[in-house]
C-alpha atoms as a PDB file:
ATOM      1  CA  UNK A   1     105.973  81.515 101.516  1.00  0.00           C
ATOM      2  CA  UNK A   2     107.061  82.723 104.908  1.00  0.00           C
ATOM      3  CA  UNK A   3     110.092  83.969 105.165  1.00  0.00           C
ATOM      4  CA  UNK A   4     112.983  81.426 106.626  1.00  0.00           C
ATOM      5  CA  UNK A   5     110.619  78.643 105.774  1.00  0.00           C
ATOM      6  CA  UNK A   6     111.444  75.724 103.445  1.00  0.00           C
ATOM      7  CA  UNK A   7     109.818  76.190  99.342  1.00  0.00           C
ATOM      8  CA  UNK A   8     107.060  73.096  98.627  1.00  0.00           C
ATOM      9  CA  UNK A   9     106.473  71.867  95.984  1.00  0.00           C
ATOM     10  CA  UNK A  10     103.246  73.480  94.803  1.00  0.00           C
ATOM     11  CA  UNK A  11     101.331  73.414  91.509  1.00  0.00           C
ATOM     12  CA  UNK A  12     101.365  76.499  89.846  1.00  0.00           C
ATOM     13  CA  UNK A  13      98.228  78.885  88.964  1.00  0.00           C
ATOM     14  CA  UNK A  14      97.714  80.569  85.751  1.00  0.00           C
ATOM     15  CA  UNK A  15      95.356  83.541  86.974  1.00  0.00           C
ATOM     16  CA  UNK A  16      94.769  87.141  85.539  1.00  0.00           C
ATOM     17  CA  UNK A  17      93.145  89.811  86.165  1.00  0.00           C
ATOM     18  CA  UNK A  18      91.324  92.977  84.257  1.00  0.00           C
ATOM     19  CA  UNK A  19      90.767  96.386  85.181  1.00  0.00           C
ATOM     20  CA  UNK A  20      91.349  99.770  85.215  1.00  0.00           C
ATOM     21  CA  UNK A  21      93.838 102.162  87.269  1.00  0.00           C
ATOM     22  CA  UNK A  22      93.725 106.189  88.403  1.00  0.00           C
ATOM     23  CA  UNK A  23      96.928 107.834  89.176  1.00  0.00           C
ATOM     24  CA  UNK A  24      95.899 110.956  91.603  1.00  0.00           C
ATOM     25  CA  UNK A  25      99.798 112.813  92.305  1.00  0.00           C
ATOM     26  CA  UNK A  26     101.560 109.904  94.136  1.00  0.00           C
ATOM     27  CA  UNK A  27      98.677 107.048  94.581  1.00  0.00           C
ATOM     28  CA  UNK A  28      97.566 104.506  92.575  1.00  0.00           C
ATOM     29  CA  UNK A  29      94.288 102.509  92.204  1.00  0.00           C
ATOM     30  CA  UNK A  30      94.232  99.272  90.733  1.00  0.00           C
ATOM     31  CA  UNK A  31      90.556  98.430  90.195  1.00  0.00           C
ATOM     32  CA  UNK A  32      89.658  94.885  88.897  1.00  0.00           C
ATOM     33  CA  UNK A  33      87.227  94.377  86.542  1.00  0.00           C
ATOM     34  CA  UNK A  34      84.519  91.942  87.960  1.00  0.00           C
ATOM     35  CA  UNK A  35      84.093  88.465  86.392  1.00  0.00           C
ATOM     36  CA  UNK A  36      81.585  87.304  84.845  1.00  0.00           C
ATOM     37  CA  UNK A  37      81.386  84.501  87.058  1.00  0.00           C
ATOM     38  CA  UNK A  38      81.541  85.518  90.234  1.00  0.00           C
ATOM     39  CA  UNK A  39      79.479  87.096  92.422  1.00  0.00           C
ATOM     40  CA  UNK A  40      82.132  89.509  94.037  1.00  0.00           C
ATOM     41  CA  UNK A  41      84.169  91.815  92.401  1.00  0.00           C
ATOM     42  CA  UNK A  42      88.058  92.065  94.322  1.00  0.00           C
ATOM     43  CA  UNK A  43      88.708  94.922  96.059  1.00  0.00           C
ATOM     44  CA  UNK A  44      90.494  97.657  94.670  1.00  0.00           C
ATOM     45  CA  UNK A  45      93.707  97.834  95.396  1.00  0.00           C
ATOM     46  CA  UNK A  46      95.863 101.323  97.058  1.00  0.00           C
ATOM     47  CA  UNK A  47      99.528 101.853  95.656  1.00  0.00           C
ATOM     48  CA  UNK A  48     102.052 104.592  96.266  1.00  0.00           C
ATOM     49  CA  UNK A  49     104.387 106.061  93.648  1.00  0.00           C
ATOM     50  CA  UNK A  50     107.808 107.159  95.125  1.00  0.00           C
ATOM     51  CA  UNK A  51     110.729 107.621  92.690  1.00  0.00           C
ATOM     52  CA  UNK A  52     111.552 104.440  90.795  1.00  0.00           C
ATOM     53  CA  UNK A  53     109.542 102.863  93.078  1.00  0.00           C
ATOM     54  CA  UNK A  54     105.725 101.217  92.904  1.00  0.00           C
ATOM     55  CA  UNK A  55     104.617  99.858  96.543  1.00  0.00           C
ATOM     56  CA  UNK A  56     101.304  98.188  96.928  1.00  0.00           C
ATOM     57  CA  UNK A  57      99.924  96.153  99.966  1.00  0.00           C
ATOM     58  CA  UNK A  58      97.663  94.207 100.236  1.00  0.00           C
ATOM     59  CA  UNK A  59      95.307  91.071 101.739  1.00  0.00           C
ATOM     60  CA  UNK A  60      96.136  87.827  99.845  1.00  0.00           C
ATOM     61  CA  UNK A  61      93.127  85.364 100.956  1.00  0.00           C
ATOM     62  CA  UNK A  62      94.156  81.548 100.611  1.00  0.00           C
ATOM     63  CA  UNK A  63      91.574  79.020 101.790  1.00  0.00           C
ATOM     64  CA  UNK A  64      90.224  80.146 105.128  1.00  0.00           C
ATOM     65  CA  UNK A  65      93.997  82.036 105.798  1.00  0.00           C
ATOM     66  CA  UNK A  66      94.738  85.753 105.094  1.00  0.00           C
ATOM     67  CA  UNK A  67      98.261  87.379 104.768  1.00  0.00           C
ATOM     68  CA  UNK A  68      99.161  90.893 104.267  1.00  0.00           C
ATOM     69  CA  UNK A  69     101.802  90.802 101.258  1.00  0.00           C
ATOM     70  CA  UNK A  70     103.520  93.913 100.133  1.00  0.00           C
ATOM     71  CA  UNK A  71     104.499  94.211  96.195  1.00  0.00           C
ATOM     72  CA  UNK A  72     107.338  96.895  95.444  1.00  0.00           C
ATOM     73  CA  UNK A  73     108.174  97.366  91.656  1.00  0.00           C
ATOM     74  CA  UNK A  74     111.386  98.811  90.976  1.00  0.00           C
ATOM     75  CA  UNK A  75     112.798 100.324  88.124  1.00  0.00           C
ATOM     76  CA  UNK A  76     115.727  98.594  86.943  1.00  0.00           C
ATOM     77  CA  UNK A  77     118.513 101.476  85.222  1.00  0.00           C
ATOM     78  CA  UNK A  78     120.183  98.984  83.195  1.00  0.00           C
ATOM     79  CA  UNK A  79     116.792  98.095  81.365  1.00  0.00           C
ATOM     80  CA  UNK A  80     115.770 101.247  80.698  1.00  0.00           C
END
């Protein structure tokens, strides 16, 4: 959703995905296993490691639309 734009009502997808990852000092690489039924595998995806914090970005393809979405992971104290 963009942001400042109303929520709709959407169904929700159940997806997952497989893979591998290689942590080289502060980068990550999220690699996705390819699926047995499709033709392409997804493209690997670049993270950076800073602190308490995981940041990956990345192109989310919907339909004939793309959108760069950033992911940031953060460690939460009171969990830990």
């Amino acid at each position: 959703m963009r942001r400042g734009t109303k929520p709709v009502r959407t169904p929700v997808l159940s997806e997952s995905e497989t893979g591998t990852y290689t942590i080289n000092k502060t980068q990550l690489t999220l690699i996705p296993a390819r699926k047995k039924t499709s033709r392409a595998s997804h493209k690997t995806i670049l993270a950076t490691l800073s602190g308490d914090e995981i940041k990956a970005s990345y192109v989310l393809q919907s339909g004939s639309t793309q959108e760069r979405v950033t992911l940031v992971l953060a460690k939460d104290a009171s969990y830990w």
